[in-house]
C-alpha atoms as a PDB file:
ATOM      1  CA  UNK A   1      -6.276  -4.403  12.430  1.00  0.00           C
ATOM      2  CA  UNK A   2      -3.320  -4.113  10.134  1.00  0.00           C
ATOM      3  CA  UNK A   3      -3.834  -4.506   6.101  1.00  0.00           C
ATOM      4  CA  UNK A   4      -0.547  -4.488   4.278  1.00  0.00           C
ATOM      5  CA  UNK A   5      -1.673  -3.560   0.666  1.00  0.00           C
ATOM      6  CA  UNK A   6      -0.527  -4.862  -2.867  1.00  0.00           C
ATOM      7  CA  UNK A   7       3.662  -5.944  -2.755  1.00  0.00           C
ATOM      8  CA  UNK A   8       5.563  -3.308  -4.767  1.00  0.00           C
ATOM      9  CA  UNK A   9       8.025  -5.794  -7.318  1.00  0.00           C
ATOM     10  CA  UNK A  10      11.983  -6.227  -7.108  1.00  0.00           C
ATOM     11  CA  UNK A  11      14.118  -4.074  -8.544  1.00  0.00           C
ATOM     12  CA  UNK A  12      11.702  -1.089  -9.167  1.00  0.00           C
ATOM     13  CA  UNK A  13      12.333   1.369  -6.313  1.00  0.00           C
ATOM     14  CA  UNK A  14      14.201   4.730  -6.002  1.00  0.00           C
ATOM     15  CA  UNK A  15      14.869   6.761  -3.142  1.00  0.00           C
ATOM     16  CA  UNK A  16      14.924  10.431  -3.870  1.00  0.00           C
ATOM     17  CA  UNK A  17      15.935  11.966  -0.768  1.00  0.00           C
ATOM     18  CA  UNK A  18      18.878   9.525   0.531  1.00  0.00           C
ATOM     19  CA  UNK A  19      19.704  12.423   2.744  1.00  0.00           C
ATOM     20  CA  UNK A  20      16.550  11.854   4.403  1.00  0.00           C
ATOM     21  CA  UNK A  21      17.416   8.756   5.833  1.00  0.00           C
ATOM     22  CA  UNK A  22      18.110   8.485   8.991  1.00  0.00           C
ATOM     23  CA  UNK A  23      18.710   5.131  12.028  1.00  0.00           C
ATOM     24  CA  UNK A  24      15.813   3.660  13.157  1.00  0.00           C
ATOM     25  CA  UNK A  25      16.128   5.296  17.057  1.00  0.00           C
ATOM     26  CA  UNK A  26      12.944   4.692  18.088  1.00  0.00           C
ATOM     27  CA  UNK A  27      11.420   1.122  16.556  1.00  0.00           C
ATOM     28  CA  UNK A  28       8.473   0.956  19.014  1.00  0.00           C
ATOM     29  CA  UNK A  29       5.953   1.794  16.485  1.00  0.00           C
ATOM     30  CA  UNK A  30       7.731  -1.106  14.178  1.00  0.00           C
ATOM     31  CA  UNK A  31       7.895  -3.656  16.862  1.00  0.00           C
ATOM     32  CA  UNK A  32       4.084  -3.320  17.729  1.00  0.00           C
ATOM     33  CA  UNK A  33       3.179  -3.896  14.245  1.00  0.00           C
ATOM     34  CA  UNK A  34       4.957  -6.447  13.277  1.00  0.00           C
ATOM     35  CA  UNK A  35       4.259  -8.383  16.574  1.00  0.00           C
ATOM     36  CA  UNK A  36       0.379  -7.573  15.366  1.00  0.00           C
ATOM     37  CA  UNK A  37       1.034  -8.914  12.296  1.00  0.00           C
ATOM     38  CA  UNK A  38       2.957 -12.233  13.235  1.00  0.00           C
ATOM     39  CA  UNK A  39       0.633 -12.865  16.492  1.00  0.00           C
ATOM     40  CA  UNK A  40       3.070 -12.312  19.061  1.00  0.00           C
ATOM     41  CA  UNK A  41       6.650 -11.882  19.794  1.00  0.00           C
ATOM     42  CA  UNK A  42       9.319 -12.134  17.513  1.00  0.00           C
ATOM     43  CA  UNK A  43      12.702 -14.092  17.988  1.00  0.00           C
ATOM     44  CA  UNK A  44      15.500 -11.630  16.824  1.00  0.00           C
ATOM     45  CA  UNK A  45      13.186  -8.728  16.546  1.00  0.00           C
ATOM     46  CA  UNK A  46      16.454  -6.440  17.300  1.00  0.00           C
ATOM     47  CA  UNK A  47      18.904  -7.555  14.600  1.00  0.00           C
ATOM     48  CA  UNK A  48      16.144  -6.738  12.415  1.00  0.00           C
ATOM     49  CA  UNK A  49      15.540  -3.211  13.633  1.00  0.00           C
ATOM     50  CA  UNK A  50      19.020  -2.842  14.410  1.00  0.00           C
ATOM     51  CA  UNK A  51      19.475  -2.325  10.198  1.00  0.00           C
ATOM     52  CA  UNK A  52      15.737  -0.460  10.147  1.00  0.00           C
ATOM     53  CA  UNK A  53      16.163   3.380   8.933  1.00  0.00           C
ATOM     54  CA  UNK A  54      13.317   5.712   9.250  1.00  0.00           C
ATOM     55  CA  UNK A  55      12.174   8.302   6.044  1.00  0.00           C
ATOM     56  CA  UNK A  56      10.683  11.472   5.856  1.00  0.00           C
ATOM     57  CA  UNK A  57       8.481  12.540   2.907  1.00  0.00           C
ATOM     58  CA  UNK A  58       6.955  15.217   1.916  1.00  0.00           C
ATOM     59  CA  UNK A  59       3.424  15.482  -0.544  1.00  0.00           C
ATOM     60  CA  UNK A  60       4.856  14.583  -4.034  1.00  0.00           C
ATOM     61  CA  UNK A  61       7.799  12.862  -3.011  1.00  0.00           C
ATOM     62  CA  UNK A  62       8.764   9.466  -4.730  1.00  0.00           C
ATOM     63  CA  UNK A  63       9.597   6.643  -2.547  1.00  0.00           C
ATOM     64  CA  UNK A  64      10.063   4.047  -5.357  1.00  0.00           C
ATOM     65  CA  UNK A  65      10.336   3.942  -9.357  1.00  0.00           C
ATOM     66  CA  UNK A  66       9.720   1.495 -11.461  1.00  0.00           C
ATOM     67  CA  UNK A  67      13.090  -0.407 -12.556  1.00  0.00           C
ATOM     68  CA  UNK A  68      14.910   0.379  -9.520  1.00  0.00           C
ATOM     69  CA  UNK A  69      16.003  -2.378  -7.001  1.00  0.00           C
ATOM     70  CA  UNK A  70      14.032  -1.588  -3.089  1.00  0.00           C
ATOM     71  CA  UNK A  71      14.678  -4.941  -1.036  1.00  0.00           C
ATOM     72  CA  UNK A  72      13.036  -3.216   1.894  1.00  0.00           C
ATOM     73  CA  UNK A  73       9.648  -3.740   3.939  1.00  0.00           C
ATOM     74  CA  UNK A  74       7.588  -0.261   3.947  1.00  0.00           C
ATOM     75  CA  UNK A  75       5.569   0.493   7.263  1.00  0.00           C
ATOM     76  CA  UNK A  76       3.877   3.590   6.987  1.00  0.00           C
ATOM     77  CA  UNK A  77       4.604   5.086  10.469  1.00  0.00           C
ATOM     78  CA  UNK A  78       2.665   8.058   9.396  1.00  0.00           C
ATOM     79  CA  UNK A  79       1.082  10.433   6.277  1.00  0.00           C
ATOM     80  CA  UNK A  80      -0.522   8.813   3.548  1.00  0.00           C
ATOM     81  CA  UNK A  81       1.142   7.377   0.263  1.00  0.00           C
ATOM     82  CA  UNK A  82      -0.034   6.122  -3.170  1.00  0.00           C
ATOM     83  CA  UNK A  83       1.023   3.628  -5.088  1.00  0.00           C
ATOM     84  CA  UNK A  84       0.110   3.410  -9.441  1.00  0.00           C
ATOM     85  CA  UNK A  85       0.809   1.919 -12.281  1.00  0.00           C
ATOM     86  CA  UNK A  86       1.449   2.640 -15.860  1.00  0.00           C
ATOM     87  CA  UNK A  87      -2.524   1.379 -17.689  1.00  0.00           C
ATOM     88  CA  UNK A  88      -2.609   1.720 -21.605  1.00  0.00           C
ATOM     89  CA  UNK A  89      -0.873   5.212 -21.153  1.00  0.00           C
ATOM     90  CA  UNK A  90      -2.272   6.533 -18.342  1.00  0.00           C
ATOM     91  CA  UNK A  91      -0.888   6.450 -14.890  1.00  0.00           C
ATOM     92  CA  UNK A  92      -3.427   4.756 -12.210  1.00  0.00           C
ATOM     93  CA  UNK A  93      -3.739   4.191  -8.782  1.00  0.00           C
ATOM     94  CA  UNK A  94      -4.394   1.141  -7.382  1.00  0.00           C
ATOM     95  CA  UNK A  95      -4.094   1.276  -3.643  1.00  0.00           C
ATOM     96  CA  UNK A  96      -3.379   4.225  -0.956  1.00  0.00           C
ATOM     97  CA  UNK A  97      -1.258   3.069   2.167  1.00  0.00           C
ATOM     98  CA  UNK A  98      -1.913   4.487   5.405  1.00  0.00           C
ATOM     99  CA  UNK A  99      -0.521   4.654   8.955  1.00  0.00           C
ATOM    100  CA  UNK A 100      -0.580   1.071   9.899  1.00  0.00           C
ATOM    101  CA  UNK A 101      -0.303  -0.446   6.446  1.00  0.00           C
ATOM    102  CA  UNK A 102       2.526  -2.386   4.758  1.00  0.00           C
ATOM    103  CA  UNK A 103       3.695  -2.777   1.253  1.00  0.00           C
ATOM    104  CA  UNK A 104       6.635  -4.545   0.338  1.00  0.00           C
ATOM    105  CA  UNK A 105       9.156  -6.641  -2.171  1.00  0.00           C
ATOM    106  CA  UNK A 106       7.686 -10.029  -1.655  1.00  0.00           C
ATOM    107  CA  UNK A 107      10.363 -11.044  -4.180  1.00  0.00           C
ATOM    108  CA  UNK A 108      12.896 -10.141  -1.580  1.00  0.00           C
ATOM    109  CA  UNK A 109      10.718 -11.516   1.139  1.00  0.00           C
ATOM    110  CA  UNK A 110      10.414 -14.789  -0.342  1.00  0.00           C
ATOM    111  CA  UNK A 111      14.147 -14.813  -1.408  1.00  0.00           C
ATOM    112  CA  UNK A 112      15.208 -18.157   0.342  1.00  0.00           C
ATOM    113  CA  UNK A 113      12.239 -19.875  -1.064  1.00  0.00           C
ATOM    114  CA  UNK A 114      12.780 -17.998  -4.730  1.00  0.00           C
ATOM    115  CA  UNK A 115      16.357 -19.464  -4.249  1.00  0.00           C
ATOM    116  CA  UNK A 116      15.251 -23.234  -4.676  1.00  0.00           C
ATOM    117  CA  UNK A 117      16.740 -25.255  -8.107  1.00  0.00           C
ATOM    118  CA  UNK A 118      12.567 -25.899  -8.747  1.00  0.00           C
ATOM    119  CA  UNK A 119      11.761 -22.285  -8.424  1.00  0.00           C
ATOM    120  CA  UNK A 120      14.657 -21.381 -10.639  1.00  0.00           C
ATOM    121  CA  UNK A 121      13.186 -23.930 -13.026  1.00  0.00           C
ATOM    122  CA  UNK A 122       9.658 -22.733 -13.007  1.00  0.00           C
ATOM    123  CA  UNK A 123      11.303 -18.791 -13.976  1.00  0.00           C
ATOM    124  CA  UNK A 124      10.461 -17.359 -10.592  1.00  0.00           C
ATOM    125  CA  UNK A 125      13.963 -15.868 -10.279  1.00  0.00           C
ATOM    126  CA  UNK A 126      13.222 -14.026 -13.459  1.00  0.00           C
ATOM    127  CA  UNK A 127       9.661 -12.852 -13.044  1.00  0.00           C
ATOM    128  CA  UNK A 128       8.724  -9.398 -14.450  1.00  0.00           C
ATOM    129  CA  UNK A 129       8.329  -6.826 -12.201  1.00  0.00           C
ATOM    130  CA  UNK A 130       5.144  -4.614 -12.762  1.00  0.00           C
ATOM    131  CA  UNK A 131       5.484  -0.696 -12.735  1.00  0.00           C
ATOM    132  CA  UNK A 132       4.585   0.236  -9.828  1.00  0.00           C
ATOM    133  CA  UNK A 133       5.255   3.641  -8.390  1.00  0.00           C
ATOM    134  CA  UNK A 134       4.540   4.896  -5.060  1.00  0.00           C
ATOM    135  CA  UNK A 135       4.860   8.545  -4.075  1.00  0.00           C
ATOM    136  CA  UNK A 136       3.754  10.132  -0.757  1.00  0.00           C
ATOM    137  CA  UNK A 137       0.136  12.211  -1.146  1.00  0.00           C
ATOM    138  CA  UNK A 138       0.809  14.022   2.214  1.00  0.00           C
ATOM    139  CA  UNK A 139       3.473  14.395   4.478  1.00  0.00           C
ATOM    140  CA  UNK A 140       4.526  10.878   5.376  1.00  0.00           C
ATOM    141  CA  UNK A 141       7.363   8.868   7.568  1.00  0.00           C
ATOM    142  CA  UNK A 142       7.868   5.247   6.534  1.00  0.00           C
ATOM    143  CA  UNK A 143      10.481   2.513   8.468  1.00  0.00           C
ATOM    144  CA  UNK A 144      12.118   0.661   5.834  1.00  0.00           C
ATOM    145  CA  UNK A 145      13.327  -3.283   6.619  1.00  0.00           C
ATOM    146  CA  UNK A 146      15.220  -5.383   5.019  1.00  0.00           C
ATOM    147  CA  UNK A 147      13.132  -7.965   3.029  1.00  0.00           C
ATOM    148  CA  UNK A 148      15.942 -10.405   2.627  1.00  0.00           C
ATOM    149  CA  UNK A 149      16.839  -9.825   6.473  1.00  0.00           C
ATOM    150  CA  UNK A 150      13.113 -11.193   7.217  1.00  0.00           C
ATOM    151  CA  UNK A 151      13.293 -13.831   4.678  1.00  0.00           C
ATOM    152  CA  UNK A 152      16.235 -15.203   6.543  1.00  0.00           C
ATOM    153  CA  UNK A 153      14.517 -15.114   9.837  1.00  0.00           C
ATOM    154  CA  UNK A 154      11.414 -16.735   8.733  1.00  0.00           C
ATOM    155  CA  UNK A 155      13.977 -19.744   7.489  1.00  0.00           C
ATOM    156  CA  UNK A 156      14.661 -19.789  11.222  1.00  0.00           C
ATOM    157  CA  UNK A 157      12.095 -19.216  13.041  1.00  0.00           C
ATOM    158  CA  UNK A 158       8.130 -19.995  12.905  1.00  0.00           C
ATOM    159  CA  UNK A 159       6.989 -16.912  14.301  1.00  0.00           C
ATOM    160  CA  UNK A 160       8.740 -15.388  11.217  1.00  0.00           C
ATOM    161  CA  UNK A 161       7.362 -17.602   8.721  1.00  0.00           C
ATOM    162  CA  UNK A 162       4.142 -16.579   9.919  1.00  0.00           C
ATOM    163  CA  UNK A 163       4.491 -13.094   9.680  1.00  0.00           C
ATOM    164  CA  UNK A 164       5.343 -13.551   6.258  1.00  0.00           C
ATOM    165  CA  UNK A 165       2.799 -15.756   5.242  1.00  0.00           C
ATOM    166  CA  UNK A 166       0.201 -13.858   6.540  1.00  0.00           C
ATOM    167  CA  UNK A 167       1.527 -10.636   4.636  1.00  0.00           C
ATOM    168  CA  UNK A 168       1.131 -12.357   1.618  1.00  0.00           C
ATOM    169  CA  UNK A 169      -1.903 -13.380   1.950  1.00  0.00           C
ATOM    170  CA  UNK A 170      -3.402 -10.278   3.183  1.00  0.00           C
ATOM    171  CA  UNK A 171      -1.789  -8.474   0.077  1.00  0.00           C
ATOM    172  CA  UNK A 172      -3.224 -11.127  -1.801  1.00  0.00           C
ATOM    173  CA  UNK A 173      -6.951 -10.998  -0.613  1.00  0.00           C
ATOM    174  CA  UNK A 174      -6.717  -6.705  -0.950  1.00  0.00           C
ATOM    175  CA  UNK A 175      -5.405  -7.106  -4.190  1.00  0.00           C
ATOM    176  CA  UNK A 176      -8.322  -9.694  -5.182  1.00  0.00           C
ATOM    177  CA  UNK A 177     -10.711  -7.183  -3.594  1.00  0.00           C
ATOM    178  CA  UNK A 178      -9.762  -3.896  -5.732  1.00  0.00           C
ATOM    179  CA  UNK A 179      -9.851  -6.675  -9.108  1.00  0.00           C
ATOM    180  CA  UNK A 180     -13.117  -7.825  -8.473  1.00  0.00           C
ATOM    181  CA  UNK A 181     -14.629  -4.097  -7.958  1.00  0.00           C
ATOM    182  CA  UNK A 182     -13.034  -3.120 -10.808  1.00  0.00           C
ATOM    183  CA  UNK A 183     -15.211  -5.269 -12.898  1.00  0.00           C
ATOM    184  CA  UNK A 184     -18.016  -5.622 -11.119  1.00  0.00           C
ATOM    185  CA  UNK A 185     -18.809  -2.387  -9.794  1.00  0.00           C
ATOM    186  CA  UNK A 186     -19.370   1.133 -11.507  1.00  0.00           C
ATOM    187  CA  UNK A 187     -16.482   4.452 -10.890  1.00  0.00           C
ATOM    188  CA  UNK A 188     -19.661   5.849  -8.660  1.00  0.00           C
ATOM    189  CA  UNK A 189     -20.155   2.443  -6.598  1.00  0.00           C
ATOM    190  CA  UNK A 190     -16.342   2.664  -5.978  1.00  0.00           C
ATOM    191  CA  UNK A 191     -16.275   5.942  -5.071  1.00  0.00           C
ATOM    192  CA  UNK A 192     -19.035   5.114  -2.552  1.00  0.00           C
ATOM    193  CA  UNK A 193     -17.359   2.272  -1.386  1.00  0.00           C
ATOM    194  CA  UNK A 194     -13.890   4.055  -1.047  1.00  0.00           C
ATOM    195  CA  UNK A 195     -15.826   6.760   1.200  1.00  0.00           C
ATOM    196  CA  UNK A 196     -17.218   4.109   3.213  1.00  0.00           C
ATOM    197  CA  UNK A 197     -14.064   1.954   3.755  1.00  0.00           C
ATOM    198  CA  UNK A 198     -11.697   4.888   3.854  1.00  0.00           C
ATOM    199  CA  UNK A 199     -13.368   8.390   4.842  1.00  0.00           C
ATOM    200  CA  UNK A 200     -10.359   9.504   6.524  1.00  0.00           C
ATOM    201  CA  UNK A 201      -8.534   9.087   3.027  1.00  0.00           C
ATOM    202  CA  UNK A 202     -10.972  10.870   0.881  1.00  0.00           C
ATOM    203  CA  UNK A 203     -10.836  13.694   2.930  1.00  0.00           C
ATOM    204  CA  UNK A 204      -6.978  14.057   2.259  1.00  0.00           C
ATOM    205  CA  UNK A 205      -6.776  13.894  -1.649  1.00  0.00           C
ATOM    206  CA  UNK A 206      -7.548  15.753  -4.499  1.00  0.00           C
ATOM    207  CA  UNK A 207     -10.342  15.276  -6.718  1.00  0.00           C
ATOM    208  CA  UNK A 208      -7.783  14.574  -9.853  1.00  0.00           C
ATOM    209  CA  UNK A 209      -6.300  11.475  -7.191  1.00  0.00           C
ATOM    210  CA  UNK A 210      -9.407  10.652  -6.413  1.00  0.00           C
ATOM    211  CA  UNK A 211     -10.869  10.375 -10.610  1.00  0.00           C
ATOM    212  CA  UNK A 212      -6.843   8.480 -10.861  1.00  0.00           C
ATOM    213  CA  UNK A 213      -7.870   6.010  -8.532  1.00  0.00           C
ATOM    214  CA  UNK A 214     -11.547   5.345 -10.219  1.00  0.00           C
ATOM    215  CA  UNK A 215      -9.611   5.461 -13.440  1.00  0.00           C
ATOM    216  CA  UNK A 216     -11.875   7.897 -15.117  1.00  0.00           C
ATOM    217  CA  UNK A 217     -11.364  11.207 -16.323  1.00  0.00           C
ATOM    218  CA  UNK A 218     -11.713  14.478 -14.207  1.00  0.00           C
ATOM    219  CA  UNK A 219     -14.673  15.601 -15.789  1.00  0.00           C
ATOM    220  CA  UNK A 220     -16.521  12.169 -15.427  1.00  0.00           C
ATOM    221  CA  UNK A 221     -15.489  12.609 -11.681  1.00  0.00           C
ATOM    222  CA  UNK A 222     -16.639  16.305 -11.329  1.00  0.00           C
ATOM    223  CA  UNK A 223     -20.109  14.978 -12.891  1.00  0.00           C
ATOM    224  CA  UNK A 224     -20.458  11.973 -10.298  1.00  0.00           C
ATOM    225  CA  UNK A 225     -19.667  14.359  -7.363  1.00  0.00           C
ATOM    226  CA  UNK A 226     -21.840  16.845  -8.893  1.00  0.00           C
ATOM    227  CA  UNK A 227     -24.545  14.256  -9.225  1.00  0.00           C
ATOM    228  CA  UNK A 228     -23.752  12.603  -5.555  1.00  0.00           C
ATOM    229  CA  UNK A 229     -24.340  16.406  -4.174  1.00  0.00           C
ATOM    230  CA  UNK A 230     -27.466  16.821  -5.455  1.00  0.00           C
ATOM    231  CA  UNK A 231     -29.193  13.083  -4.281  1.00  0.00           C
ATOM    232  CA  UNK A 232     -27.691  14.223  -0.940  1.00  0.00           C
ATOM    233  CA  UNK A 233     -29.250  17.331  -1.224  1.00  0.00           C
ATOM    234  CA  UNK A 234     -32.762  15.959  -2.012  1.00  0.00           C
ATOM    235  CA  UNK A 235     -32.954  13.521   1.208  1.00  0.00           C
ATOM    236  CA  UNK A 236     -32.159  16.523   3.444  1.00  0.00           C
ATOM    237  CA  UNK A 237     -35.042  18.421   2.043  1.00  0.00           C
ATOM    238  CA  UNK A 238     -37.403  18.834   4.325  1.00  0.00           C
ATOM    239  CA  UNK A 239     -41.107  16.934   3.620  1.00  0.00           C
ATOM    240  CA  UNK A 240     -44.092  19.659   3.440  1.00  0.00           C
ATOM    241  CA  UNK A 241     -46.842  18.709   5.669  1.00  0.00           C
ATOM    242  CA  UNK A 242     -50.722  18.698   3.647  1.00  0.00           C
ATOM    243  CA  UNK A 243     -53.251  18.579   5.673  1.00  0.00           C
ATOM    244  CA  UNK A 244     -56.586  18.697   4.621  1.00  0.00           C
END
C-alpha cells in the first residue's frame, strides 16, 4: 500500500546536482503508483510523464532546502531519503521516505484551488512555508512531477481530483500519527515502534539518524540501545531446570 509522507512547503527546495537530471524514459514505475494511488487509470497520464525527469542521489545528497521554490511531486523510485526540520536549534527528523512513498508541494498541488479570490482572502497564497529539508540517507532515485501540472488535471478530471485528495489526506493522517507519538509516547516506545513499522529502515541508518529522529541526544540513544540489548539478552537466557 502506498503512504506518501508529510508535504514538503513551496518555495523551499534546491536541487544540487541539476546535472543529474535526466527525461523520464521509463515512467512504468510512476504510472503504477500513481494509478495505486488514484484507484485506477488516469486520463492524460502521458502529458504528465511526458514533463517527468528522473534523479539520482547519492547518501548525503540534498534534494530540497528550505527557501527554495520545488513545484514538483517526489516518488521515491528507489534508496531511502529523510526529510527534517530546524527545532529550537537543532535539526530533526520527522519522517524517512521510502521506495513507494510520496512527498510533495501541496501548495503547488492545490494551486488552482489556492488561486480562488476567498483563498486569497483567508492568506492562503501567503502561507509560511516550514523548513523542511530532505536529503537522501542512501543511494536513492526519485521521479519528479510537476505539482501545478497535476493540479491542472485534477481541475479536469475526477480521477485526478482523487488522487490528490487522497494524497492529502494520507499526508495528513501520517503527519497526525508522528504528532500524537511525540507526546504520548517515550524516545524508547518510538524507537520500538519505528522497528516494528519500519525494520527495513532501521537497518539502513546510523545510530546519530536514528537518536535525530527520536529527537534525543546520542548518548541518551546509546543508553536505550544499550538497555534494549540487555532485556533482549535476559529472555534468551536459558531457564535452569530444579528438580528436587
Amino acid at each position: 500500500m502506498t503512504n506518501p509522507s508529510c508535504a514538503l512547503s513551496p518555495d523551499q527546495v534546491l536541487l544540487t546536482a541539476p546535472q543529474n537530471i535526466r527525461p523520464l524514459l521509463r515512467h512504468g514505475f510512476a504510472s503504477r503508483l500513481l494509478a495505486e494511488i488514484g484507484g485506477g487509470p488516469l486520463p492524460r497520464l502521458d502529458t504528465l510523464l511526458a514533463s517527468a525527469s528522473s534523479l539520482h542521489l547519492c547518501s548525503g545528497d540534498l534534494l530540497c532546502e528550505p527557501g527554495k521554490s520545488f513545484p514538483y511531486l517526489v516518488l521515491v523510485e528507489r534508496g531511502l531519503l529523510a526529510q527534517t526540520v530546524a527545532h529550537e536549534g537543532r535539526e530533526m527528523t520527522v519522517a524517512f521516505l521510502e521506495r513507494g512513498e510520496v512527498s510533495g508541494n501541496l501548495f503547488a498541488l492545490y494551486g488552482d484551488v489556492l488561486r480562488e479570490p476567498s483563498s486569497a482572502a483567508m492568506g492562503y497564497d501567503r502561507a509560511p512555508a516550514p523548513s523542511y529539508r530532505v536529503s537522501a540517507v542512501t543511494e536513492a532515485r526519485v521521479i519528479l512531477l510537476d505539482a501545478r501540472h497535476i493540479s491542472t488535471l485534477a481541475g479536469r478530471h475526477a480521477e485526478w481530483a482523487t488522487l490528490r485528495s487522497r494524497i492529502l489526506l494520507e499526508q495528513t493522517l501520517r503527519q497526525a500519527q508522528r504528532e500524537e507519538e511525540r507526546l504520548t509516547r517515550s524516545s524508547e516506545e518510538r524507537y520500538e515502534a519505528l522497528l516494528a513499522r519500519s525494520p527495513e529502515v532501521v537497518s539502513q541508518l546510523t545510530q546519530r539518524e536514528i537518536a535525530r529522529y527520536l529527537g534525543i541526544s546520542e548518548v541518551t540513544m546509546s543508553r536505550l540501545m544499550a538497555r534494549r540489548g540487555g532485556r533482549r539478552a535476559a529472555s534468551r537466557k536459558p531457564v535452569a531446570n530444579v528438580s528436587d
